[in-house]
N, C-alpha and C. Protein backbone atom coordinates (compact mmCIF):
# COMPACT_ATOMS: atom_id res chain seq x y z
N UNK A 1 -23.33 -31.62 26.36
CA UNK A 1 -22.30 -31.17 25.45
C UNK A 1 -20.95 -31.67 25.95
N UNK A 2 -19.98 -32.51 25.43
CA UNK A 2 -19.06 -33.13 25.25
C UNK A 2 -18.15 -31.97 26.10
N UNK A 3 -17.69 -30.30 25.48
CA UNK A 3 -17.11 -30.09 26.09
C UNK A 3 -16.67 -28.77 25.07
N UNK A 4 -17.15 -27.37 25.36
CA UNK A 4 -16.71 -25.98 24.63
C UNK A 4 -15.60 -26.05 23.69
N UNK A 5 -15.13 -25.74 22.96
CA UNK A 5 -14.22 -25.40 22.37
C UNK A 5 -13.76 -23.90 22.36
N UNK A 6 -12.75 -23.75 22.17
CA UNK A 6 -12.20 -22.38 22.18
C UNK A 6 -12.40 -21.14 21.23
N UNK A 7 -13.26 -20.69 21.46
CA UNK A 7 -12.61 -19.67 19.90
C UNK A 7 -12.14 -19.04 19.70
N UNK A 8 -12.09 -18.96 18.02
CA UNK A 8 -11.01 -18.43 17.09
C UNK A 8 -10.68 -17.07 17.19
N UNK A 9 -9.67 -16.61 17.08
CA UNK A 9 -9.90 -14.71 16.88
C UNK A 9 -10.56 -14.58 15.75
N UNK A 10 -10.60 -15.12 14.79
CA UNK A 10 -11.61 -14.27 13.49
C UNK A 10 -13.18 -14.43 14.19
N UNK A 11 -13.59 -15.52 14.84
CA UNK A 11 -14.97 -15.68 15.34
C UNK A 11 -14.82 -14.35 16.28
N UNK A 12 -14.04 -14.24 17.30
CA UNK A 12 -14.21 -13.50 18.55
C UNK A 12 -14.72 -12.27 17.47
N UNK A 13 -13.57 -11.65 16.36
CA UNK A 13 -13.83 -10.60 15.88
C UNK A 13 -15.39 -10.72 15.13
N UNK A 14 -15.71 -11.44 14.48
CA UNK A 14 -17.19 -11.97 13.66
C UNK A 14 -18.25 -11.11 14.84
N UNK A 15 -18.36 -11.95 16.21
CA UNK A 15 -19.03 -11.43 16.88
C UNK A 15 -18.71 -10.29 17.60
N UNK A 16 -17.87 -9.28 17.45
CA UNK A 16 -17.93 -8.23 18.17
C UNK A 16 -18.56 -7.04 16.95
N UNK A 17 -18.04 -7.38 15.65
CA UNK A 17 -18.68 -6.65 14.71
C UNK A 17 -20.50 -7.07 14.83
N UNK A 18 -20.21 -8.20 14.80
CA UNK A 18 -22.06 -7.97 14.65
C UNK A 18 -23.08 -7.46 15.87
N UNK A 19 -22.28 -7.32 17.00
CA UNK A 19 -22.99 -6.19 18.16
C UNK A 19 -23.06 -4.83 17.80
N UNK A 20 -21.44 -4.72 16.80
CA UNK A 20 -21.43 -2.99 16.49
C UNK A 20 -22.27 -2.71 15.49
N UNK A 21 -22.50 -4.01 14.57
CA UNK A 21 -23.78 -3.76 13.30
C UNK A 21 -25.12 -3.43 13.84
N UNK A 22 -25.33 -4.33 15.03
CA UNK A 22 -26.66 -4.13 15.96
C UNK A 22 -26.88 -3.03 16.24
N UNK A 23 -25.30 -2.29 16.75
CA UNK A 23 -25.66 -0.89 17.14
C UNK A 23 -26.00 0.01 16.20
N UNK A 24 -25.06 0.02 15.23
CA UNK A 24 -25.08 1.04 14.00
C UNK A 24 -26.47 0.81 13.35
N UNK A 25 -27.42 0.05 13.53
CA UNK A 25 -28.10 -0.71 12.54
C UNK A 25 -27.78 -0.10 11.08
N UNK A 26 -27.08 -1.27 10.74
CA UNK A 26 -26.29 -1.77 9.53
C UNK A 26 -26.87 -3.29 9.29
N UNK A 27 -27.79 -3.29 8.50
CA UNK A 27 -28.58 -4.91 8.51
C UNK A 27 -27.94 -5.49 7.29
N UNK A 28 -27.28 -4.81 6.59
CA UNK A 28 -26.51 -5.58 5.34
C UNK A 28 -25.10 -6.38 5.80
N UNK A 29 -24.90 -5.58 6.68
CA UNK A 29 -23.46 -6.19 7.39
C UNK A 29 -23.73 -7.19 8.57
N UNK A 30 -24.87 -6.48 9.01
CA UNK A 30 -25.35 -7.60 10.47
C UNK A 30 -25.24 -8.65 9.65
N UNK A 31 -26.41 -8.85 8.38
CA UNK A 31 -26.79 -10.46 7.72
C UNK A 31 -25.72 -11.25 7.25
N UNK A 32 -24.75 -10.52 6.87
CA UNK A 32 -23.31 -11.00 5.88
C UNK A 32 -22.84 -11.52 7.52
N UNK A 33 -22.36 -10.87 8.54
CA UNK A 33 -21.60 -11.25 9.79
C UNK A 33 -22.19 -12.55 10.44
N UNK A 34 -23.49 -12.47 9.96
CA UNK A 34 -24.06 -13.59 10.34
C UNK A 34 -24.48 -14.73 9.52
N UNK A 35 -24.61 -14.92 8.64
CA UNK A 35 -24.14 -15.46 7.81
C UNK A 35 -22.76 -16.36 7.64
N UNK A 36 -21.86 -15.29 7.78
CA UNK A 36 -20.15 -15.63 7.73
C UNK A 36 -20.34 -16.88 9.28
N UNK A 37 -20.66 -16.68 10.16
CA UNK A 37 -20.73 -16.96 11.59
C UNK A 37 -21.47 -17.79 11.39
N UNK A 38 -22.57 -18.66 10.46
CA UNK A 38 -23.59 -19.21 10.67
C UNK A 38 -22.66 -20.28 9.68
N UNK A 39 -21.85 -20.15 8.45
CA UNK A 39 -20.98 -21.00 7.61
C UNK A 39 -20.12 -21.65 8.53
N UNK A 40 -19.34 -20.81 9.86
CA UNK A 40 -18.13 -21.30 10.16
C UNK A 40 -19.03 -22.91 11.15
N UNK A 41 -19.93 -22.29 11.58
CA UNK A 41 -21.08 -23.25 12.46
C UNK A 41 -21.25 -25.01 11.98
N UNK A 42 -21.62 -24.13 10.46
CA UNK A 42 -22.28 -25.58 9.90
C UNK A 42 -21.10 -26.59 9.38
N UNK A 43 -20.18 -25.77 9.10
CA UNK A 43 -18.72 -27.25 9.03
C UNK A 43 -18.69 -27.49 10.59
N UNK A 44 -18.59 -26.96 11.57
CA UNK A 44 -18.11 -27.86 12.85
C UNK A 44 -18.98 -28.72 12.21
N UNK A 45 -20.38 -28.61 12.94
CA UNK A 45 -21.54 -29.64 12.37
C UNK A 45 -21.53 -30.85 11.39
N UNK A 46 -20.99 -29.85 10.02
CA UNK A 46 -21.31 -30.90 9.55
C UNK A 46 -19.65 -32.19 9.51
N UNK A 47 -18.71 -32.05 10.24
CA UNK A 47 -17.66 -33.02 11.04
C UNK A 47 -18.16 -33.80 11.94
N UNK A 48 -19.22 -33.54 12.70
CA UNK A 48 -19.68 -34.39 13.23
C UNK A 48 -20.29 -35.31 12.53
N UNK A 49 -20.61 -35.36 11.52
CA UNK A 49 -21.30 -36.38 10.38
C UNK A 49 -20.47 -37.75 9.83
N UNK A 50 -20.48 -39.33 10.49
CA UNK A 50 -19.59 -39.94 10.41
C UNK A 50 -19.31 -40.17 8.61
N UNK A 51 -20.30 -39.16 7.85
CA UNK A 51 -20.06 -39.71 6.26
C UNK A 51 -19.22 -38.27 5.87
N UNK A 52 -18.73 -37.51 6.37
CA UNK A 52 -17.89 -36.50 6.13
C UNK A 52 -16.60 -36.86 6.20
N UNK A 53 -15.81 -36.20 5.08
CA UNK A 53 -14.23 -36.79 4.82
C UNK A 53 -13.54 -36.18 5.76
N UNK A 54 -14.12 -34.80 6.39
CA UNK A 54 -13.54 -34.58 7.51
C UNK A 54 -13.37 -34.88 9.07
N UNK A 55 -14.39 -36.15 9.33
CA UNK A 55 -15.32 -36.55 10.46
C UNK A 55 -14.34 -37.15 11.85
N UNK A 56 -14.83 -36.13 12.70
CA UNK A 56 -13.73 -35.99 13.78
C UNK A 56 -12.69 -35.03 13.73
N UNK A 57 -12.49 -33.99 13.13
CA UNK A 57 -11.17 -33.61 13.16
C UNK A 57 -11.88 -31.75 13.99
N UNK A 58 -11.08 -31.95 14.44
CA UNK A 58 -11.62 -30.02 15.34
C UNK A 58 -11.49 -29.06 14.34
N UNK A 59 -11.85 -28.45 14.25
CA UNK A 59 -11.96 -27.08 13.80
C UNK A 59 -10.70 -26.06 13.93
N UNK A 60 -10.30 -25.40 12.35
CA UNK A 60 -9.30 -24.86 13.34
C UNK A 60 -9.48 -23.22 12.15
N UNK A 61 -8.57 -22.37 12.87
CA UNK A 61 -8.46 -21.78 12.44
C UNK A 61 -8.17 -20.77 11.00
N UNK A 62 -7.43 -21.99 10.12
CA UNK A 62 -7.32 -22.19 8.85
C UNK A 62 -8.96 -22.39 7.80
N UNK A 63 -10.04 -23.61 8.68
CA UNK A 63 -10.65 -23.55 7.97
C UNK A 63 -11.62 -22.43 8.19
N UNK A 64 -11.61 -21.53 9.18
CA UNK A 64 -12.49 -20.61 9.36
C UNK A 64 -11.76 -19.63 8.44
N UNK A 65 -10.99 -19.78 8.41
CA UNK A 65 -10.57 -18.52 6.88
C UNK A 65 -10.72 -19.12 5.55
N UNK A 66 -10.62 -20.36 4.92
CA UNK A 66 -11.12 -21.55 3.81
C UNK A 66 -12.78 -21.11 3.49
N UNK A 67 -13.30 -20.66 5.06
CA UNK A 67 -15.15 -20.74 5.08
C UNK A 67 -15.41 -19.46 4.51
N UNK A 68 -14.58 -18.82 5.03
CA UNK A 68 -14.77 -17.17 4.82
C UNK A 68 -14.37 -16.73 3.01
N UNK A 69 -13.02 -17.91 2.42
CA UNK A 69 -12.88 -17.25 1.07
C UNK A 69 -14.12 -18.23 0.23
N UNK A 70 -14.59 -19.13 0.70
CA UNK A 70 -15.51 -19.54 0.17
C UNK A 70 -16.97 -18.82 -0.04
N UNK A 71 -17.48 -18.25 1.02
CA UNK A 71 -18.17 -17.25 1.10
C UNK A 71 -17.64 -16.12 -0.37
N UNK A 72 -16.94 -15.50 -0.24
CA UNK A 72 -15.95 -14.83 -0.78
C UNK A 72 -16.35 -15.24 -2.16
N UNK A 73 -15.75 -16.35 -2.70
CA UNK A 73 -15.84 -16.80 -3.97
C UNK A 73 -17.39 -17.01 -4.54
N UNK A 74 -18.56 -17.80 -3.88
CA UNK A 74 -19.82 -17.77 -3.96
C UNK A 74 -20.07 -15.95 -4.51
N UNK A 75 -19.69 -15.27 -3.63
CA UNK A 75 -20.50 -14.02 -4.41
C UNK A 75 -20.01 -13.56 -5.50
N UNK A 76 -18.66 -13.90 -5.56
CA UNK A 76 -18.28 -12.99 -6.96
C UNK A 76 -18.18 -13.77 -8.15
N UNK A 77 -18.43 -15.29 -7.97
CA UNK A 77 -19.58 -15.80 -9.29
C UNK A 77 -21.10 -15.62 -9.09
N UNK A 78 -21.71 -14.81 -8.04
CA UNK A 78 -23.18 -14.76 -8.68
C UNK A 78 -23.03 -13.35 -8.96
N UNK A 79 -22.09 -12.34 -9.07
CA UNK A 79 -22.04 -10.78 -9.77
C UNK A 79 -22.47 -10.82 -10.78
N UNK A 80 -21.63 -11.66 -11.65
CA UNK A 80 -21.93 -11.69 -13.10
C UNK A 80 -23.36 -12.43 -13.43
N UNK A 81 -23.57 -13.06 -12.90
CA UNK A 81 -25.03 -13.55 -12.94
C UNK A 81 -26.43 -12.27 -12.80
N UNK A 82 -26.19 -12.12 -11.89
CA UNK A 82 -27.24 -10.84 -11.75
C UNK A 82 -27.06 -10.14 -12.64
N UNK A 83 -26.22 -9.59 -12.68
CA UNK A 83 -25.90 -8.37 -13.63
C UNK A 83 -26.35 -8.75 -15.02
N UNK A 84 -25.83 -9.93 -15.85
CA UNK A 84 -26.40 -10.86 -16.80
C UNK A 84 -27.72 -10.90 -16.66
N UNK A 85 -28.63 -11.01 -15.78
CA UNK A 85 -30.11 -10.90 -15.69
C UNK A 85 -30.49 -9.72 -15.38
N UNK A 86 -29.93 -8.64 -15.65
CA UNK A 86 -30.74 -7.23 -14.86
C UNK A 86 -30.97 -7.57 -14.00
N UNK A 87 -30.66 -7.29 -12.67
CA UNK A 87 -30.69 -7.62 -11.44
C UNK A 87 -29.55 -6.91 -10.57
N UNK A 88 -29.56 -5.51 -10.91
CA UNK A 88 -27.66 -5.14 -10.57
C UNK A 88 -28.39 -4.32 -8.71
N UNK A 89 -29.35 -4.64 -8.53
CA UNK A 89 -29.65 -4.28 -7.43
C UNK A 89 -29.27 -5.71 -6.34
N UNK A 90 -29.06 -6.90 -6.83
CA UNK A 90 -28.54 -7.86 -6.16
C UNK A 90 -26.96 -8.21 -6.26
N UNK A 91 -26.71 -7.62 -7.37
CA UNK A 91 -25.23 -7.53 -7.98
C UNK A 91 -24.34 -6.62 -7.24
N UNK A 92 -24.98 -5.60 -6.85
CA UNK A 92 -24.61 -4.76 -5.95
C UNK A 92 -24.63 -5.20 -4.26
N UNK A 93 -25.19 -5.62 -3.88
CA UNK A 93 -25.53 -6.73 -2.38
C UNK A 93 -24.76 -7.70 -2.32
N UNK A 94 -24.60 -8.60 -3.56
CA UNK A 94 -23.41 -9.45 -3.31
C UNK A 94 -21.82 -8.91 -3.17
N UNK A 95 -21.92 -7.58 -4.05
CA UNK A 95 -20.68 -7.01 -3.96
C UNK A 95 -20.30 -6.30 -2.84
N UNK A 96 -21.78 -5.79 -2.18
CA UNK A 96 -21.11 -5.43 -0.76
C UNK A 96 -21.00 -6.21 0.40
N UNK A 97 -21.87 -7.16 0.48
CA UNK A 97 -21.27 -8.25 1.22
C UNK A 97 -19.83 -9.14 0.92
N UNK A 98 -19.70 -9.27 -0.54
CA UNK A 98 -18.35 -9.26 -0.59
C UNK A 98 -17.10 -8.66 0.04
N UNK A 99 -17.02 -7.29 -0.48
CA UNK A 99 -16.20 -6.17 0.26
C UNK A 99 -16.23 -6.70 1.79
N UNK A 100 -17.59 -6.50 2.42
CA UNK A 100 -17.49 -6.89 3.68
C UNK A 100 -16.57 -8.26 4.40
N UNK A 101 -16.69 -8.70 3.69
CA UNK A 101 -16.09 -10.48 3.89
C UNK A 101 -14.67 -10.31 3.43
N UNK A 102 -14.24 -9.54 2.85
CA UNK A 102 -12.84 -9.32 2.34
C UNK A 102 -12.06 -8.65 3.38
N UNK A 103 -12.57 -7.78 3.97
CA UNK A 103 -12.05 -7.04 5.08
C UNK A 103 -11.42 -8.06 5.69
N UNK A 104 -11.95 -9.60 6.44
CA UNK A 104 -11.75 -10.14 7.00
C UNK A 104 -10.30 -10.99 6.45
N UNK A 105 -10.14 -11.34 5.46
CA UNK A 105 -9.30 -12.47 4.63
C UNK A 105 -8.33 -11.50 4.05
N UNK A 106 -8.68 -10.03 4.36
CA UNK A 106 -6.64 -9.19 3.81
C UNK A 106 -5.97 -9.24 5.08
N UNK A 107 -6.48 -9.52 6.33
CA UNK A 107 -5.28 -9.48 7.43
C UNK A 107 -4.51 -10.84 7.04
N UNK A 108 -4.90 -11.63 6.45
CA UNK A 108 -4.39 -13.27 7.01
C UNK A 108 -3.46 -13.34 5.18
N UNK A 109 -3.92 -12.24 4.53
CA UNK A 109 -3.31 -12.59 3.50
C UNK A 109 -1.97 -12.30 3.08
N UNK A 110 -1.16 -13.17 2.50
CA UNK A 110 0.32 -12.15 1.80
C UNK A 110 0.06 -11.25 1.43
N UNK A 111 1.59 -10.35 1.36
CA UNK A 111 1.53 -8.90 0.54
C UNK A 111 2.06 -9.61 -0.59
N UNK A 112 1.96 -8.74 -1.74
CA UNK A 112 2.70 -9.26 -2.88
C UNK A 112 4.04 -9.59 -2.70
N UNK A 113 4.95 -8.12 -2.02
CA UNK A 113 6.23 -8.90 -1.87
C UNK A 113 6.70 -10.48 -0.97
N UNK A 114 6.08 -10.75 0.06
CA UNK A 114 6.16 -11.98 0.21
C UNK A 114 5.48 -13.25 -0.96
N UNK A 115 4.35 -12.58 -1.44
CA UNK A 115 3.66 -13.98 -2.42
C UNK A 115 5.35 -14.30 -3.64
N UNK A 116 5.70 -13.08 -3.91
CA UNK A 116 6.92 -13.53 -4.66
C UNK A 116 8.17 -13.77 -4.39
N UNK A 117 8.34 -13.28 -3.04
CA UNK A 117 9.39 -14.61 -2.29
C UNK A 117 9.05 -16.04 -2.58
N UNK A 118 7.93 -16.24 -2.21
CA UNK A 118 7.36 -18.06 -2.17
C UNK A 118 7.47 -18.43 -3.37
N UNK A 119 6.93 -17.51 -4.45
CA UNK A 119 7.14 -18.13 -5.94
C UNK A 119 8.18 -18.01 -6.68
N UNK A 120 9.58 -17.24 -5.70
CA UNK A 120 10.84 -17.06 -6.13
C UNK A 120 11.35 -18.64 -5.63
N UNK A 121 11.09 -19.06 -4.77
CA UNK A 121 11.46 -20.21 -3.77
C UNK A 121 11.13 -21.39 -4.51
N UNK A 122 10.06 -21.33 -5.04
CA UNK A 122 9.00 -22.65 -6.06
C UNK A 122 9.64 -22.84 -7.38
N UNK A 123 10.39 -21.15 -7.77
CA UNK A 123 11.04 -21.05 -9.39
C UNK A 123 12.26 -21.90 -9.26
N UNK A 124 13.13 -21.46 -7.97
CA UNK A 124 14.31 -22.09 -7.57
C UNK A 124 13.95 -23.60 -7.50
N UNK A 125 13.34 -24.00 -6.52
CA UNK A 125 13.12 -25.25 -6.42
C UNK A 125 13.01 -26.13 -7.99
N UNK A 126 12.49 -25.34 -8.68
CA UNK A 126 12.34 -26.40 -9.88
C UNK A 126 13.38 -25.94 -11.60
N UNK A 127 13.82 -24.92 -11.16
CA UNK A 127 15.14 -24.75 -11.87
C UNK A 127 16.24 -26.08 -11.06
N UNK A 128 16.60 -25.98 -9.99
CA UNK A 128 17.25 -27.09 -9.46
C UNK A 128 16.76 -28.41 -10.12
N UNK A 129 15.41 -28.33 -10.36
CA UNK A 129 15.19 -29.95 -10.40
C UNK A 129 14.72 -29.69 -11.98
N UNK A 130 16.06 -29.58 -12.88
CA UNK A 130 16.63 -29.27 -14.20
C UNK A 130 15.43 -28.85 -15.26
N UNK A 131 13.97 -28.78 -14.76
CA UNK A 131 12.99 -28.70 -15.63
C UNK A 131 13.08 -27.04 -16.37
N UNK A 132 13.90 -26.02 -15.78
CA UNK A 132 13.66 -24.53 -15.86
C UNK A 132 12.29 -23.99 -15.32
N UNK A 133 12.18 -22.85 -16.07
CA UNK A 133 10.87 -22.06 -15.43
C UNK A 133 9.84 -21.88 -16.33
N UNK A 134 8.85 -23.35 -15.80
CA UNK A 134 7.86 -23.18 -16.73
C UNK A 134 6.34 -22.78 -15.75
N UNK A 135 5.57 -22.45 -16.08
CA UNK A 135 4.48 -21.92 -15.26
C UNK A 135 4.11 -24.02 -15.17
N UNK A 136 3.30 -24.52 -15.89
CA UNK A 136 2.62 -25.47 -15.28
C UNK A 136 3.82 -26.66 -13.94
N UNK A 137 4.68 -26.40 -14.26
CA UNK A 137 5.62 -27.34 -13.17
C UNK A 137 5.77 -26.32 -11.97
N UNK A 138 5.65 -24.79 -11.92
CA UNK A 138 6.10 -23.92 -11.03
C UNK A 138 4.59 -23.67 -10.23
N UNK A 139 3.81 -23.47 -11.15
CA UNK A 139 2.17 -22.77 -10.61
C UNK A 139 1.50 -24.13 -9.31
N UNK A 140 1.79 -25.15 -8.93
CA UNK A 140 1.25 -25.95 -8.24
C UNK A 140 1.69 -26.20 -7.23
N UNK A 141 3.45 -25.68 -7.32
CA UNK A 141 4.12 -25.62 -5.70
C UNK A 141 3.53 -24.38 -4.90
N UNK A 142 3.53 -23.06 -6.32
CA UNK A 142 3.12 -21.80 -5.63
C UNK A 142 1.90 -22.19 -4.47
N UNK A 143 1.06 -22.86 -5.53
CA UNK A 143 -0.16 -23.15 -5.16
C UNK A 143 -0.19 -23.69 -3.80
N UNK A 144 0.45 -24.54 -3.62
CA UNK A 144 0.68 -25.83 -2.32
C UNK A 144 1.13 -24.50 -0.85
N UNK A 145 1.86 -23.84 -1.85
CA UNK A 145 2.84 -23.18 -0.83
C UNK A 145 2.09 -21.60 0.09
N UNK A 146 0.61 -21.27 -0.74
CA UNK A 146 0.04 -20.43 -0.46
C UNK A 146 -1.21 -21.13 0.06
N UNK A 147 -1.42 -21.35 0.00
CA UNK A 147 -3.01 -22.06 -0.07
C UNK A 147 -3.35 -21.82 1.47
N UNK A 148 -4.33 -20.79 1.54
CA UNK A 148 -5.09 -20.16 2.59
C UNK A 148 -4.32 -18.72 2.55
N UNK A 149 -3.45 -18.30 2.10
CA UNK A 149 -2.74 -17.13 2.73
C UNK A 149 -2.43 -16.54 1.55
N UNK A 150 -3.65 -16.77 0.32
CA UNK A 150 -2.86 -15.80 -1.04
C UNK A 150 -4.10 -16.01 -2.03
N UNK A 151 -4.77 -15.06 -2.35
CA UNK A 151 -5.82 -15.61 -3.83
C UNK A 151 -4.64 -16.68 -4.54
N UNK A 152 -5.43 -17.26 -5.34
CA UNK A 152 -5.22 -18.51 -6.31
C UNK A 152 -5.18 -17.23 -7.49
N UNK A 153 -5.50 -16.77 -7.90
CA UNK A 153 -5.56 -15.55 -9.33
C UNK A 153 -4.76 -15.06 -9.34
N UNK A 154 -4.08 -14.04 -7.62
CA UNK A 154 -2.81 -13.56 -7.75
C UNK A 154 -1.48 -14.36 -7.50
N UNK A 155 -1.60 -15.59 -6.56
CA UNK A 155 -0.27 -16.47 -7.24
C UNK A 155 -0.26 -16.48 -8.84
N UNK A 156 -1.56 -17.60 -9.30
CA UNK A 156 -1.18 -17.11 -10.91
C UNK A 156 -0.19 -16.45 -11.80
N UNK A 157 -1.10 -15.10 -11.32
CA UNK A 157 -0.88 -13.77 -12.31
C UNK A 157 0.90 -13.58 -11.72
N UNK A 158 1.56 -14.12 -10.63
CA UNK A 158 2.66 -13.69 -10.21
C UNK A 158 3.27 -14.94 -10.67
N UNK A 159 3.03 -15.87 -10.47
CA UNK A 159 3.69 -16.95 -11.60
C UNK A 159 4.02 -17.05 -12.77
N UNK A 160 2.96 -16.33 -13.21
CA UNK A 160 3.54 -16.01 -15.00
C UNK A 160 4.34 -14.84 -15.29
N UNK A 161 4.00 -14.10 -14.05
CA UNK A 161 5.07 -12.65 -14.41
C UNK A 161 6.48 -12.76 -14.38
N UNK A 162 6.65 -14.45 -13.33
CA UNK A 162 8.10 -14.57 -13.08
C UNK A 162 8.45 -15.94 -13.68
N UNK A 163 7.40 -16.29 -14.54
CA UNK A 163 8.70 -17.66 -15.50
C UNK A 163 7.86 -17.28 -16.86
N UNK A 164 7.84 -15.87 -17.27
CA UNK A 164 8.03 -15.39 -18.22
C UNK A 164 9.23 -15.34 -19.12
């Protein structure tokens, strides 16, 4: 082996919960923790792959939270799916592994009052640059300007509330 890498505090935390899941036996949370821990794994991995657009680049902390809303997003498009098939006993599993995985991605996230500082900052920026306040010229700086540290739904929904 080339040579350890350091880890992340969200990993350190990943694995200290899944000893306390071990303890509690909590196997819905153990599988989700491991799981979450088994995603952050397979991007190192798959960087090592010289046909990956990411190939060579370390791992960092950003994308272990990218892995985690991805996780994130996977379950709450298969909700509606289950549920759509009678199946709300899996609909329910994705939703609590959801919840579970969310815990993780509200520390790292804005509060609203900062998300609308940034999109007060993005409104300014492009009132200056004489266009006014239109959502499609404003919604893509928000975007640029959050990206890892804000749902994409609630920039949105706060973009339109403020070039209304």
């Amino acid at each position: 082996m080339a040579g350890a890498r350091q880890e992340f505090p969200i990993e350190q935390q990943l694995r200290k919960d899944i000893q306390d899941a071990q303890r509690a036996r909590d196997q819905v949370r153990l599988d989700t923790l491991r799981m979450a821990l088994g995603a952050i794994h397979n991007l190192e991995v798959a960087r090592t792959d010289r046909k990956h657009p990411e190939f060579g680049q370390p791992l960092t902390g950003a994308d272990c939270l990218r892995v985690l809303e991805q996780e994130v997003k996977k379950r709450q498009q298969a909700i509606p799916y289950y549920k759509q098939g009678g199946r709300s006993d899996l609909a329910e599993k994705e939703q609590r592994e959801s919840d579970i995985l969310q815990a993780y991605l509200q520390a790292s996230q804005l509060s609203d009052d900062d998300l609308r500082a940034v999109v007060a900052r993005a409104v300014v920026a492009r009132l200056i640059d004489e266009h006014g306040r239109e959502f499609k010229r404003v919604m893509p700086l928000a975007a640029k300007e959050t990206k890892g540290r804000a749902n994409g739904a609630r920039v949105q929904q706060i973009v339109k509330e403020m070039t209304q």
